[in-house]
C-alpha atoms as a PDB file:
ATOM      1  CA  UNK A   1      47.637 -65.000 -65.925  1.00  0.00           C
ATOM      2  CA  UNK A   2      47.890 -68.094 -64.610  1.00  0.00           C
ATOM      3  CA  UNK A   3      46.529 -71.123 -67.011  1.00  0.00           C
ATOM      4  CA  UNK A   4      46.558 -74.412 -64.737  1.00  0.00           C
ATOM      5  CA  UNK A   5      45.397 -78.185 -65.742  1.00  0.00           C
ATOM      6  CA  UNK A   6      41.937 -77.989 -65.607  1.00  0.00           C
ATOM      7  CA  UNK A   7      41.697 -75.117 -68.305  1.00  0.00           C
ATOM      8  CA  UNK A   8      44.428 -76.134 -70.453  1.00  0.00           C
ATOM      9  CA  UNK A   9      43.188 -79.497 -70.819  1.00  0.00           C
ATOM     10  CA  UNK A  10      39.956 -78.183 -71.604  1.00  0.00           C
ATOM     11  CA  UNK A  11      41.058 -76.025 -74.116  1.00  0.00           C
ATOM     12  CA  UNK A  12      44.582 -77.009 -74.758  1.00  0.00           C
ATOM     13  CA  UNK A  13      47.579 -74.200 -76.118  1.00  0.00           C
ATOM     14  CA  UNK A  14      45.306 -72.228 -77.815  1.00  0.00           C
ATOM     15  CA  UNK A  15      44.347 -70.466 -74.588  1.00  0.00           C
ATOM     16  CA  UNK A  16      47.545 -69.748 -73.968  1.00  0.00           C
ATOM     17  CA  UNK A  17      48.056 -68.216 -77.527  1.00  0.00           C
ATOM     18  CA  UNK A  18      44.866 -65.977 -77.129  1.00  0.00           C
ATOM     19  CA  UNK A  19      45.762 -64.412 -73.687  1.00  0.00           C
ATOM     20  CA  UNK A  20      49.255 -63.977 -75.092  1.00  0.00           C
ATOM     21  CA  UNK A  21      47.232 -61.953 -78.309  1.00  0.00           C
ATOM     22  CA  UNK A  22      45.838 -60.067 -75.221  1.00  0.00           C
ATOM     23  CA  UNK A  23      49.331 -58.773 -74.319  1.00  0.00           C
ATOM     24  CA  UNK A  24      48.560 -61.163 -71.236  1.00  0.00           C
ATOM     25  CA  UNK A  25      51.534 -62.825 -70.121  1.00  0.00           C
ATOM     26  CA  UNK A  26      51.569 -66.883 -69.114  1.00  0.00           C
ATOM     27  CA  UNK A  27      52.149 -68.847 -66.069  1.00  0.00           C
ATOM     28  CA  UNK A  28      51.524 -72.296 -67.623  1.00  0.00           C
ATOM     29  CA  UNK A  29      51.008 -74.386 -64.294  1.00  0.00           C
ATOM     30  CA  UNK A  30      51.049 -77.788 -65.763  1.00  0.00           C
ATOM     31  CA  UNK A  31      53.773 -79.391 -63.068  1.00  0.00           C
ATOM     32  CA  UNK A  32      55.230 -81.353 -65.897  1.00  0.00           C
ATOM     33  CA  UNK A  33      56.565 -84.704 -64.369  1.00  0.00           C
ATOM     34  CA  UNK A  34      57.954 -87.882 -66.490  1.00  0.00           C
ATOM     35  CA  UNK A  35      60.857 -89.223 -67.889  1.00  0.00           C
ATOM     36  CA  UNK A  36      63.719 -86.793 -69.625  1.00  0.00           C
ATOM     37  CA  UNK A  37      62.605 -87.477 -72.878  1.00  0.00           C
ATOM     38  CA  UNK A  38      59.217 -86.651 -72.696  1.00  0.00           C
ATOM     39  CA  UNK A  39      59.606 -83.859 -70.542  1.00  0.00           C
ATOM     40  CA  UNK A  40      62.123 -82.091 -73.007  1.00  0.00           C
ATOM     41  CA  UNK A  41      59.322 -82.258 -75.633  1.00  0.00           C
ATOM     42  CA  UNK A  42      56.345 -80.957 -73.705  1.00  0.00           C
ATOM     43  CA  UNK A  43      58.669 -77.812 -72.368  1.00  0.00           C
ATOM     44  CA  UNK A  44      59.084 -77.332 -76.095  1.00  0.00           C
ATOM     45  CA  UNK A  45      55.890 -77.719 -76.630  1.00  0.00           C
ATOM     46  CA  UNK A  46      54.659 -75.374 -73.970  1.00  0.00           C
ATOM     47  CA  UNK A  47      57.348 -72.641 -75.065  1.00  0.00           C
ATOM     48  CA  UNK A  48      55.989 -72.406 -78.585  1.00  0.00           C
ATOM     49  CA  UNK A  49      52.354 -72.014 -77.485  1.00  0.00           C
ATOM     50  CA  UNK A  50      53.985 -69.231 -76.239  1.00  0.00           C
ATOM     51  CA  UNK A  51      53.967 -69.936 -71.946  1.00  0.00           C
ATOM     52  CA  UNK A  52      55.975 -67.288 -70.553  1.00  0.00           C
ATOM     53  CA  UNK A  53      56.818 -69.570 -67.406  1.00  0.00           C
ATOM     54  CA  UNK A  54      56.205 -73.034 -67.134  1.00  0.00           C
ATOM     55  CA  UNK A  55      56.334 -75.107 -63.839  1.00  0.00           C
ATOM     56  CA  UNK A  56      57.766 -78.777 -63.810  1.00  0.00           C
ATOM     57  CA  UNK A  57      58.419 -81.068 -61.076  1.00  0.00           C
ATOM     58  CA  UNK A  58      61.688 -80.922 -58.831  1.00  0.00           C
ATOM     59  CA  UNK A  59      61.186 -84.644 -57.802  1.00  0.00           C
ATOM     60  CA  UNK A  60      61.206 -85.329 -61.796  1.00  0.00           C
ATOM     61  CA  UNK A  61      65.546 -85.784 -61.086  1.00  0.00           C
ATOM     62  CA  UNK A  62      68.586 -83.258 -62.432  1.00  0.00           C
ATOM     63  CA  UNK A  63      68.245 -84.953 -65.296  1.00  0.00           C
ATOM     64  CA  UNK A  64      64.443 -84.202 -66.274  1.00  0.00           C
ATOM     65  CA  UNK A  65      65.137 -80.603 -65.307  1.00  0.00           C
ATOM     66  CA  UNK A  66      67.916 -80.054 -67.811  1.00  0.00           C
ATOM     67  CA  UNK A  67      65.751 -81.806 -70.607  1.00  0.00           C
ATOM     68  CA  UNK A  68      63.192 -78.900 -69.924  1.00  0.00           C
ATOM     69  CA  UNK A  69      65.518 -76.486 -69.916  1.00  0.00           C
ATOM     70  CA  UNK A  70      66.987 -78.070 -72.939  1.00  0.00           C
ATOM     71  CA  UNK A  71      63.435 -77.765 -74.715  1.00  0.00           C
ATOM     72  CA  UNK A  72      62.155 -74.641 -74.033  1.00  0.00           C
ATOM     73  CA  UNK A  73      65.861 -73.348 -75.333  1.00  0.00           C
ATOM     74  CA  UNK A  74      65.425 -75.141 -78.667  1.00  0.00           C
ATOM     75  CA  UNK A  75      61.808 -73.758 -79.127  1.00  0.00           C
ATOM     76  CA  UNK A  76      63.668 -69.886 -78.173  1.00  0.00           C
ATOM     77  CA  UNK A  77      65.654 -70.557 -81.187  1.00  0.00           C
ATOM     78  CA  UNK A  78      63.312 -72.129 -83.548  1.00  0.00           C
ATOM     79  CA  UNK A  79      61.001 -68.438 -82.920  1.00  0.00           C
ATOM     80  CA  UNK A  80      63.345 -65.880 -82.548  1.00  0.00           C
ATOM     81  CA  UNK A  81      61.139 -65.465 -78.996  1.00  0.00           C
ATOM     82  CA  UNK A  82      62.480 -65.119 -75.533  1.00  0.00           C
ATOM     83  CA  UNK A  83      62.695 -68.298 -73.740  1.00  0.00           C
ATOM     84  CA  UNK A  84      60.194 -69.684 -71.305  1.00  0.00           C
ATOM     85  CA  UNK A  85      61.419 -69.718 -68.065  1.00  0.00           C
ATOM     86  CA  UNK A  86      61.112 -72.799 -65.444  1.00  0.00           C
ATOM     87  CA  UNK A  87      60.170 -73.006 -62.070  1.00  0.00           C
ATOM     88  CA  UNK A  88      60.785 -76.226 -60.161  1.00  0.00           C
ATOM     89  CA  UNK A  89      57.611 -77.144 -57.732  1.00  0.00           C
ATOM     90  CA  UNK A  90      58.973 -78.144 -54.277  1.00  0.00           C
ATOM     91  CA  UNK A  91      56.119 -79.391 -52.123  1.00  0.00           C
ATOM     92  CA  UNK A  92      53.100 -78.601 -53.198  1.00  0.00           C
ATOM     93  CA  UNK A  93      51.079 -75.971 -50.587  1.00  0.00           C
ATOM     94  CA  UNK A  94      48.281 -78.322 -49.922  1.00  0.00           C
ATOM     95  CA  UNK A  95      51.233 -81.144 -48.142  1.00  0.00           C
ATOM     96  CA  UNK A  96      52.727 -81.353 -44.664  1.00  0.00           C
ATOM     97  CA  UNK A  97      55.119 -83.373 -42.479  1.00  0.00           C
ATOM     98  CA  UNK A  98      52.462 -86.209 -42.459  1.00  0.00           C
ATOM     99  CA  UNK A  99      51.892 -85.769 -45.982  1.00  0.00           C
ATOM    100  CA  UNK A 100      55.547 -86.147 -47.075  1.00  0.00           C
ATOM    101  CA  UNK A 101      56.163 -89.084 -44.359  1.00  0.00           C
ATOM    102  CA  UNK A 102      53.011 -90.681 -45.917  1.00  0.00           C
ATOM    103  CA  UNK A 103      55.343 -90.604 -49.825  1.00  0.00           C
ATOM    104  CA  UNK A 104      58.568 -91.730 -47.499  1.00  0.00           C
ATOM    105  CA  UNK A 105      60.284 -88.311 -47.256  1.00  0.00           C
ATOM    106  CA  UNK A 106      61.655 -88.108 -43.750  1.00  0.00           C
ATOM    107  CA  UNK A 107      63.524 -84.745 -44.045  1.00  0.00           C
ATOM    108  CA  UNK A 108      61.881 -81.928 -42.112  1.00  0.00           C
ATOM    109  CA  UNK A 109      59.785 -80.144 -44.968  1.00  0.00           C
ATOM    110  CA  UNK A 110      61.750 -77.028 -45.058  1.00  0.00           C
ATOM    111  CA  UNK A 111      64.676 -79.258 -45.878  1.00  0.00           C
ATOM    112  CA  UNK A 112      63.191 -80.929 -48.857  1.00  0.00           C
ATOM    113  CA  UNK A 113      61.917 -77.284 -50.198  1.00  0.00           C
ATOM    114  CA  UNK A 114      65.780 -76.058 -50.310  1.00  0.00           C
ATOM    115  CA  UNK A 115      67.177 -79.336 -51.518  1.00  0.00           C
ATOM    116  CA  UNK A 116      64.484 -79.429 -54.459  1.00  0.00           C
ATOM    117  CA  UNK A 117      65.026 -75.838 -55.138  1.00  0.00           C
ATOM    118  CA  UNK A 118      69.027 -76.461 -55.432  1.00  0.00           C
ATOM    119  CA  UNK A 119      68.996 -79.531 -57.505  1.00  0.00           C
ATOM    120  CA  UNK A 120      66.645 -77.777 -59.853  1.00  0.00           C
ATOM    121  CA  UNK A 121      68.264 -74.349 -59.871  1.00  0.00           C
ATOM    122  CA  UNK A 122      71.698 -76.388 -60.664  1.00  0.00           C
ATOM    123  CA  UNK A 123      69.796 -77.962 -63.436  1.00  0.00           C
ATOM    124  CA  UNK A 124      68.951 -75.498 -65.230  1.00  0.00           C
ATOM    125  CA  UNK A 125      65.421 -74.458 -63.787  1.00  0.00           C
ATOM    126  CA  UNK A 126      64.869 -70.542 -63.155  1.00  0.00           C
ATOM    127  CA  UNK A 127      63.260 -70.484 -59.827  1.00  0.00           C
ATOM    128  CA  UNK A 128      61.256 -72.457 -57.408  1.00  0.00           C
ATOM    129  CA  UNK A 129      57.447 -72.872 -56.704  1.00  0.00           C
ATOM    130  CA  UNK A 130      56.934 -72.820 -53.233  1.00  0.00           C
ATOM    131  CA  UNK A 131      54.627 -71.851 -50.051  1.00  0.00           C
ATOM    132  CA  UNK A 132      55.363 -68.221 -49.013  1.00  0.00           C
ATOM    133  CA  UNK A 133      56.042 -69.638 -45.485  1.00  0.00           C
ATOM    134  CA  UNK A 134      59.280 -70.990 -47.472  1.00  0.00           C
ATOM    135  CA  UNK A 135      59.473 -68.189 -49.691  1.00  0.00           C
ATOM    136  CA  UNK A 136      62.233 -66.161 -47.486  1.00  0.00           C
ATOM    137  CA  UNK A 137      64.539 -68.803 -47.206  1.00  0.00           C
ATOM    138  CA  UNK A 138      64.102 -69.314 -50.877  1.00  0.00           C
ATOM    139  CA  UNK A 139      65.061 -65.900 -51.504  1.00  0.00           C
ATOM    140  CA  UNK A 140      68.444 -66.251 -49.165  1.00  0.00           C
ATOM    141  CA  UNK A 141      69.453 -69.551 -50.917  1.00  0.00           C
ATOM    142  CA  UNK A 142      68.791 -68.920 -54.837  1.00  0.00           C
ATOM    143  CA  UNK A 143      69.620 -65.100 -54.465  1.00  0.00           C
ATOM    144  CA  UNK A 144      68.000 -62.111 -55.903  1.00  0.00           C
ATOM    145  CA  UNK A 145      67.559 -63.210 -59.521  1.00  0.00           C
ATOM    146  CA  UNK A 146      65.842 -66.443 -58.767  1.00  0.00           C
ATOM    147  CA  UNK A 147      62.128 -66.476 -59.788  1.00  0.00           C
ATOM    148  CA  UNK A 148      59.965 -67.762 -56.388  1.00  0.00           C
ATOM    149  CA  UNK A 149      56.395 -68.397 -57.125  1.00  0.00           C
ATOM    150  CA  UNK A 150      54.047 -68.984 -53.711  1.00  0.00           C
ATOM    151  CA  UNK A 151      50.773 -70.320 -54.493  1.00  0.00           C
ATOM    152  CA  UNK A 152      48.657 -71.032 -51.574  1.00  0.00           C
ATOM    153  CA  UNK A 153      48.244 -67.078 -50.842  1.00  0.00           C
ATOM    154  CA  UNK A 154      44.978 -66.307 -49.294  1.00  0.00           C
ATOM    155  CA  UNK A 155      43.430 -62.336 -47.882  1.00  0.00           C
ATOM    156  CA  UNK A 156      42.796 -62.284 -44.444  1.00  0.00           C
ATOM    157  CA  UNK A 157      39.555 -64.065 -44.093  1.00  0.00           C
ATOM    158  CA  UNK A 158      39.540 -65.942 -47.143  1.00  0.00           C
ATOM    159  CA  UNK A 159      38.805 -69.773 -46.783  1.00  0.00           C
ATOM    160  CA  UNK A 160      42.085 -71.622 -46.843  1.00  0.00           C
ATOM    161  CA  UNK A 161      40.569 -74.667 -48.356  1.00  0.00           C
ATOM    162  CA  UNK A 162      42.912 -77.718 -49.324  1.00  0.00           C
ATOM    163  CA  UNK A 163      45.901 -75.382 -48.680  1.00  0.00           C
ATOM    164  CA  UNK A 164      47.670 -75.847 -45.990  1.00  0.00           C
ATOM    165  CA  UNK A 165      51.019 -73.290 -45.687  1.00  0.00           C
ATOM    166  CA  UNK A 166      49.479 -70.276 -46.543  1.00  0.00           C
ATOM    167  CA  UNK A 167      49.917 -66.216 -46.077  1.00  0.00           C
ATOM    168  CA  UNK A 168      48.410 -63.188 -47.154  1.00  0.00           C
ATOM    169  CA  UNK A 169      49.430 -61.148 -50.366  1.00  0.00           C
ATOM    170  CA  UNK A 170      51.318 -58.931 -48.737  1.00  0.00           C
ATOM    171  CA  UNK A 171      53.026 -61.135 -46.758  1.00  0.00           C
ATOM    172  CA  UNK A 172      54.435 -63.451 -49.839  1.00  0.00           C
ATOM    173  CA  UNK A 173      55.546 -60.619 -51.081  1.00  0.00           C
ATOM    174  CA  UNK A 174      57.226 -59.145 -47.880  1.00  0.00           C
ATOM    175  CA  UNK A 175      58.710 -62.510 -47.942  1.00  0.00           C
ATOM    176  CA  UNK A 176      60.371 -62.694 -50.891  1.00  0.00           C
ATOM    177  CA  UNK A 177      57.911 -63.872 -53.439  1.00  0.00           C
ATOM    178  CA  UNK A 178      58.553 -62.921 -57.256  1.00  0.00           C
ATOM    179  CA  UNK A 179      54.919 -63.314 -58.361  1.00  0.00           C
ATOM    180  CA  UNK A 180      51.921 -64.661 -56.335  1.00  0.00           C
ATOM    181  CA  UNK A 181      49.048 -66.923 -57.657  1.00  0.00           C
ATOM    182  CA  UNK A 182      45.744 -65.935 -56.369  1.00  0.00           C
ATOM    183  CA  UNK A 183      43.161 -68.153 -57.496  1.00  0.00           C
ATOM    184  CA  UNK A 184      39.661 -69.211 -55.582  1.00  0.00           C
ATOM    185  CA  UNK A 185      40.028 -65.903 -53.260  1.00  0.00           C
ATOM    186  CA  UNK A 186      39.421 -64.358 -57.057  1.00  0.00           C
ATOM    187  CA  UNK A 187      37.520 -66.830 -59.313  1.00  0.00           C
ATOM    188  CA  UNK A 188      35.508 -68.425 -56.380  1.00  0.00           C
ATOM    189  CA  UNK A 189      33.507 -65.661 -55.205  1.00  0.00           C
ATOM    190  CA  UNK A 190      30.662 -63.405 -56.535  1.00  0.00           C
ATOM    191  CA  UNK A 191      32.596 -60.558 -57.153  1.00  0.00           C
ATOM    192  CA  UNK A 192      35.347 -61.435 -59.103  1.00  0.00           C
ATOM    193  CA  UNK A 193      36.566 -57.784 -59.902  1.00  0.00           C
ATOM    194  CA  UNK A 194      35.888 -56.764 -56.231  1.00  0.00           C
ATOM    195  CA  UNK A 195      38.161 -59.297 -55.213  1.00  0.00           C
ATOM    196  CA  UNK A 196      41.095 -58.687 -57.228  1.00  0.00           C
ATOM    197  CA  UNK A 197      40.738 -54.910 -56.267  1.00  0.00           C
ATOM    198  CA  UNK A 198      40.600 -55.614 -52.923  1.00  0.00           C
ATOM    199  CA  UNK A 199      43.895 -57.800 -53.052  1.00  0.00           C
ATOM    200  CA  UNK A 200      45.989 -55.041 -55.440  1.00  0.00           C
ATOM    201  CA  UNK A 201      44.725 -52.612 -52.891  1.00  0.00           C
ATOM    202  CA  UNK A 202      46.049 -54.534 -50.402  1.00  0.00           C
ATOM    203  CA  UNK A 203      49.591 -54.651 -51.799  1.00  0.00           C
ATOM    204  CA  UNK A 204      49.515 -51.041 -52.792  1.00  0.00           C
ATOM    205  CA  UNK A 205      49.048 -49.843 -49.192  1.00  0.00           C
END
């Protein structure tokens, strides 16, 4: 289950702590972005409400990335649990060329997806959070082991929204995705059920 801003600033680590009592495992989608310091104590943080993967920032420098790291292996050791893993967010699904030339990156997007996702991989990060249009070349870079996370996946017919570099379920996967994140295609329709069905159907067939 993914647990993003809006609902863990709502209702802070205890959600995370409940789905976790519900044998649920965590994506805690907080994008975690500041200096070293603090990021090394909210990754700790996040690991002992017991996040099974956090995301943080790639932008956020080597540096920041090994402080996560760095935190979420000191909380491993304080439980006796496994350790949180960390994926790195590239550039986030709902940005494009104009978008990034608008913040002063120049670099053709794919560009700046691989050269976040190597910095943060050499850091210490586990994986990358990425579109699944990037999600192949992710996989040939970082190698079989990385962890690639696509948001922005949409079913065929599904309003796109703010996202802009989308594809289907199937396709992430086909792609190279490690896990998917599915969220107003599910939580933004009538039948919530239905539409979960639907999209485990589709990745069954």
């Amino acid at each position: 289950m993914k647990v993003g801003m809006t609902l863990f600033f709502r209702e802070g680590p205890d959600v995370v702590r409940e789905m976790r009592d519900r044998g649920l495992k965590v994506f805690l989608d907080l994008k975690v972005f500041d200096i070293p310091f603090q990021v090394h104590g909210a990754a700790r943080s996040a690991a002992l409400s017991g996040a099974d993967i956090l995301s943080i920032h790639g932008l956020g420098s080597s540096a920041m990335v090994a402080e996560a790291r760095s935190g979420v292996e000191e909380a491993a050791a304080a439980t006796g649990a496994d350790r949180t893993r960390l994926v790195a967010i590239s550039v986030l699904t709902s940005m494009g060329q104009d978008t990034l030339a608008e913040i002063g990156i120049e670099r053709p997007l794919g560009e700046e997806v691989a050269r976040l996702a190597s910095l943060s991989v050499r850091a210490g990060a586990d994986g990358i959070v990425c579109s699944p249009q990037e999600a192949a070349d992710m996989r040939a870079l970082l190698g079989s082991d990385a962890l690639i996370v696509t948001p922005g996946v949409r079913p065929a017919g599904a309003a796109v929204g703010d996202q802009r570099r989308v594809a289907t379920p199937s396709a992430a996967i086909a792609s190279g995705a490690s896990k998917i994140v599915v969220g107003r295609p599910v939580t933004g329709v009538g039948d919530v059920c239905g539409a979960f069905e639907s999209i485990v159907a589709e990745l069954r067939a």
